[in-house]
Protein backbone atom coordinates (compact mmCIF):
# COMPACT_ATOMS: atom_id res chain seq x y z
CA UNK A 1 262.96 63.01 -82.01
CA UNK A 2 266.57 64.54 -81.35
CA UNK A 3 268.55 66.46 -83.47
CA UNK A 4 270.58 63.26 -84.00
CA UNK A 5 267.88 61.01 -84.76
CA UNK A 6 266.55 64.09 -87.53
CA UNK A 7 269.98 64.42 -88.98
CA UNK A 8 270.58 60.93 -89.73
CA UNK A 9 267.01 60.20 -90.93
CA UNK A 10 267.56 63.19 -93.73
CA UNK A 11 270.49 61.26 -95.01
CA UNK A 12 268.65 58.32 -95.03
CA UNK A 13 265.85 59.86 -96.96
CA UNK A 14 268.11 60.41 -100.07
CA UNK A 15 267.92 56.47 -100.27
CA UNK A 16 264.31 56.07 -100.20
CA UNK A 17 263.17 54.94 -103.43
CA UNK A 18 259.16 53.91 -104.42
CA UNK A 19 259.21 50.53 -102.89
CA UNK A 20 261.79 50.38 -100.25
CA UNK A 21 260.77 49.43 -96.23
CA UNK A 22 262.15 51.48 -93.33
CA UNK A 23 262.54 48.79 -90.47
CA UNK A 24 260.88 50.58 -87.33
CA UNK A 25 263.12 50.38 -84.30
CA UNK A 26 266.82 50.59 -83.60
CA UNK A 27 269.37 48.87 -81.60
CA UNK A 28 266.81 46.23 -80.96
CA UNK A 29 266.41 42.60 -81.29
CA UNK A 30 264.63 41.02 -84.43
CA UNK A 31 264.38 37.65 -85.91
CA UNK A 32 264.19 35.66 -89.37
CA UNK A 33 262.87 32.52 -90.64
CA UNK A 34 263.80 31.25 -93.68
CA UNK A 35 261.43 29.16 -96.50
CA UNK A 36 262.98 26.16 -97.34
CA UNK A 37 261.29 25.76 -100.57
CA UNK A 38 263.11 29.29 -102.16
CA UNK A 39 265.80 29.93 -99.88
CA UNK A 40 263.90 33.17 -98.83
CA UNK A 41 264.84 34.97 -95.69
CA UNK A 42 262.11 37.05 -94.07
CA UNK A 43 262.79 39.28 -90.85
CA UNK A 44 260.36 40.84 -88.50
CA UNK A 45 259.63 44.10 -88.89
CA UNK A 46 259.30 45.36 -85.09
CA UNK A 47 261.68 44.31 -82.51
CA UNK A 48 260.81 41.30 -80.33
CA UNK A 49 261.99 39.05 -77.23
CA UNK A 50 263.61 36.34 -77.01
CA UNK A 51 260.53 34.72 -75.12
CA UNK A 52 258.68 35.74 -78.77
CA UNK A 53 261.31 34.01 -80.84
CA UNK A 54 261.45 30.90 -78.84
CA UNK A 55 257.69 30.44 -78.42
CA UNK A 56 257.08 31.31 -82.70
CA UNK A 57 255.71 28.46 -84.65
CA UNK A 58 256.10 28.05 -87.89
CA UNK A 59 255.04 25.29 -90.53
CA UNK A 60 256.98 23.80 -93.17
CA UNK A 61 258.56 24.76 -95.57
CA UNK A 62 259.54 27.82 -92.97
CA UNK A 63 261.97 27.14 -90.54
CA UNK A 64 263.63 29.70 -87.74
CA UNK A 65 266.69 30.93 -88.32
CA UNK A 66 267.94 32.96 -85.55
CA UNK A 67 267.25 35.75 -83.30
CA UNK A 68 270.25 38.71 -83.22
CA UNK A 69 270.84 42.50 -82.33
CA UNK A 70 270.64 45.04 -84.96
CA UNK A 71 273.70 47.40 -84.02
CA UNK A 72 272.49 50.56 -86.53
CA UNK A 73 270.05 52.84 -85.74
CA UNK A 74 268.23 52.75 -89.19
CA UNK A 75 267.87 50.23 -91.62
CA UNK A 76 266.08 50.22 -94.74
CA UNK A 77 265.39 47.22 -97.95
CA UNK A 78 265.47 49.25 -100.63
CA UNK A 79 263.74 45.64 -102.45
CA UNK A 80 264.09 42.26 -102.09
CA UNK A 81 266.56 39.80 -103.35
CA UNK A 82 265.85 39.62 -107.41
CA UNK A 83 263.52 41.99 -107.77
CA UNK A 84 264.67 46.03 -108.32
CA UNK A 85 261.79 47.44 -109.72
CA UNK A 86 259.45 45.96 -106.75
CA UNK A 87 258.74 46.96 -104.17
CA UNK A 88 259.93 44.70 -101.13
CA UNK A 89 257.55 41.78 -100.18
CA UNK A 90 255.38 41.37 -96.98
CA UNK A 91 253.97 38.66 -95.84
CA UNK A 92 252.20 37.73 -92.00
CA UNK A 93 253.85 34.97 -90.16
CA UNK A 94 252.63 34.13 -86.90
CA UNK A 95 250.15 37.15 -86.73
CA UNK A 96 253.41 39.48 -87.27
CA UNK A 97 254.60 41.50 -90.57
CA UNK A 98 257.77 40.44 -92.09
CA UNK A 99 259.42 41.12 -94.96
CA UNK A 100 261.69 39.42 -97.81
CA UNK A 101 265.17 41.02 -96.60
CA UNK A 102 267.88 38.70 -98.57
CA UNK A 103 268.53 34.93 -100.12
CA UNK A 104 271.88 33.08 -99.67
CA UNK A 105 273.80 32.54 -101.88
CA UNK A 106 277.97 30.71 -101.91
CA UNK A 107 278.47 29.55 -97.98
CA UNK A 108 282.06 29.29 -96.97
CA UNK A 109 282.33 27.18 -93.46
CA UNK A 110 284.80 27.90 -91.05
CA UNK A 111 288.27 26.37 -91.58
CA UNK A 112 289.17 26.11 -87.68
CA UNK A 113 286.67 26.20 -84.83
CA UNK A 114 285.31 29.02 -83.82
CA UNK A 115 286.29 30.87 -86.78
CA UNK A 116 283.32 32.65 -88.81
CA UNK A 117 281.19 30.94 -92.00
CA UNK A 118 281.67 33.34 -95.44
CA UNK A 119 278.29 33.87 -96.63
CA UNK A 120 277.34 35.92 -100.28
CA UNK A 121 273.96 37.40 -99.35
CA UNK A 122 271.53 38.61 -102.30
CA UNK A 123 270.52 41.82 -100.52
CA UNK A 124 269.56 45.76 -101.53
CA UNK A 125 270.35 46.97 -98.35
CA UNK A 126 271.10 50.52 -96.56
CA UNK A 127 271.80 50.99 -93.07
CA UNK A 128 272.62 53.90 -90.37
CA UNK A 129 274.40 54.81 -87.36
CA UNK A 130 273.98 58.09 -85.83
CA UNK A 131 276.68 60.79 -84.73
CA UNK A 132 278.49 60.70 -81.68
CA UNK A 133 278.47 57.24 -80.78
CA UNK A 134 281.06 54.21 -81.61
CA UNK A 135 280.68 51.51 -84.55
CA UNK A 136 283.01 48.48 -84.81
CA UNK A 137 284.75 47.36 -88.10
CA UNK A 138 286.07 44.53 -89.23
CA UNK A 139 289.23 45.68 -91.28
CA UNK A 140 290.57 42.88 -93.72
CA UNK A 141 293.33 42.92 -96.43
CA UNK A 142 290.66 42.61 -98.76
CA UNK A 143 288.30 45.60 -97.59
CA UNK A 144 286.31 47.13 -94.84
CA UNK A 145 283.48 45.09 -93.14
CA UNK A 146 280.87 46.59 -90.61
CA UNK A 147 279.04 45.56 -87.49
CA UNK A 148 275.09 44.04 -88.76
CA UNK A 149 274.26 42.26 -85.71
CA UNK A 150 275.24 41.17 -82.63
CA UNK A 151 277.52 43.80 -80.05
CA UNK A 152 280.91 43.96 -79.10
CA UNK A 153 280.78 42.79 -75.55
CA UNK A 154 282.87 39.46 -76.93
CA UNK A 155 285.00 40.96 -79.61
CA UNK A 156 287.80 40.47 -77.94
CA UNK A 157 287.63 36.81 -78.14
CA UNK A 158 286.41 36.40 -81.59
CA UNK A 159 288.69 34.17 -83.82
CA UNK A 160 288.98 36.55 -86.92
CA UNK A 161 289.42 35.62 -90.76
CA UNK A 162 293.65 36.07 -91.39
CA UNK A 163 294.62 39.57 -91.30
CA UNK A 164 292.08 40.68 -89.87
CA UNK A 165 291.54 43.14 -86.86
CA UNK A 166 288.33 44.96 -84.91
CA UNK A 167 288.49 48.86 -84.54
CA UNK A 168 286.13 50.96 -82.92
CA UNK A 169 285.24 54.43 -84.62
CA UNK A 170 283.85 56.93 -83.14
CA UNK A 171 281.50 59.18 -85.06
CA UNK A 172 281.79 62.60 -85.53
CA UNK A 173 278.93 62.77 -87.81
CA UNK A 174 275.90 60.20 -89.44
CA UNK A 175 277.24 57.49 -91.08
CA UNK A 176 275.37 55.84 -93.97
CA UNK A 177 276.31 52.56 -95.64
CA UNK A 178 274.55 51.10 -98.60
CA UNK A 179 276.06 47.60 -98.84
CA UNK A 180 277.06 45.68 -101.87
CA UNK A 181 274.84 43.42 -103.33
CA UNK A 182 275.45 40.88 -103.21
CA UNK A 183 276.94 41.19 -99.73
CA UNK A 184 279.81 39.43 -98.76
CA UNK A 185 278.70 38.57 -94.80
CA UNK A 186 281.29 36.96 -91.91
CA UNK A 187 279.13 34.90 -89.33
CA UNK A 188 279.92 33.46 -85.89
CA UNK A 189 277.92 31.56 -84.54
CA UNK A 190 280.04 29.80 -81.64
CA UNK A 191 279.25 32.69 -79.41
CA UNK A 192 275.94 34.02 -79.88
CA UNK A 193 275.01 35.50 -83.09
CA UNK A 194 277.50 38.33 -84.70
CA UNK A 195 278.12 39.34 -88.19
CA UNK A 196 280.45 41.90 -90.10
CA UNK A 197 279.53 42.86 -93.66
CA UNK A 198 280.36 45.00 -96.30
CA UNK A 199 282.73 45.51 -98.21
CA UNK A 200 281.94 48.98 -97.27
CA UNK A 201 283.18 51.53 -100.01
CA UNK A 202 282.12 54.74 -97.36
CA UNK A 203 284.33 55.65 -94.61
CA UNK A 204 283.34 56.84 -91.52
């Protein structure tokens, strides 16, 4: 491990609690399927393929819900949605370990094409992005909102929420954000899957 990987894992340490799950793998693809039944969302644990997502079968009342990029470098459920003093639940779908990561909550759709869905997201969730490379953020009127999945090779061409514009920081040192829960989360789905959330009360 380098000394940028051990730096930002120490600040990510002072998060830990009992119960929380430290996602293995960074930068990577994962995937989530939802239960119908409880509005659960569960995510893979390890990265996976496309070819994996698109050949998963799942039986009602679980459905698949996507397959994105996680942008950070270290993510972590400190429980899930509804339930502090637990630890975060497992489960084994398709011979893989997932876990309960969030529930949705108010959906907003998109009031011109293109434009992103609103989502509030019951979530307890931390997330990090080591020194010395870029991060993009959404920067609204109403607060800061930072890159969860997806990359910026389209950002350019994004049709963003009024007021809003993308910036690129670069970081000088580890950057840890524990976002709000419940999160407020900007989706597009129009051009493969990217999302913004936050607001994020830590600046870079």
């Amino acid at each position: 491990m380098d000394e940028k990987a051990m730096e930002l894992d120490k600040s990510i340490r002072e998060h830990l609690g009992p119960g929380a799950f430290a996602v293995g793998g960074g930068r990577d693809l994962f995937m989530e399927v939802s239960d119908t039944a409880t509005g659960l969302v569960w995510m893979s644990t390890s990265p996976v393929t496309r070819a994996e997502f698109e050949s998963l079968a799942v039986e009602q009342p679980l459905k698949k819900v996507g397959i994105g990029r996680a942008p950070m470098d270290r993510a972590v459920f400190l429980w899930s949605p509804g339930s502090p003093d637990q630890p975060v639940l497992q489960r084994e779908i398709g011979g893989r370990e997932w876990i309960n990561v969030a529930t949705p909550q108010k959906i907003t759709p998109p009031d011109v094409p293109d434009a992103p869905a609103r989502v509030s997201v019951d979530k307890a969730h931390v997330i990090g992005f080591e020194a010395g490379r870029d991060v993009s953020i959404l920067r609204l009127p109403h607060g800061d909102y930072v890159e969860l999945v997806g990359d910026e090779t389209e950002d350019d061409q994004l049709v963003l929420p009024e007021g809003g514009v993308i910036e690129k920081v670069h970081l000088k040192k580890p950057w840890v954000v524990r976002l709000p829960t419940p999160t407020d989360a900007y989706f597009w789905f129009s051009r493969g899957m990217r999302s913004f959330q936050g607001p994020v009360e830590e600046r870079p």
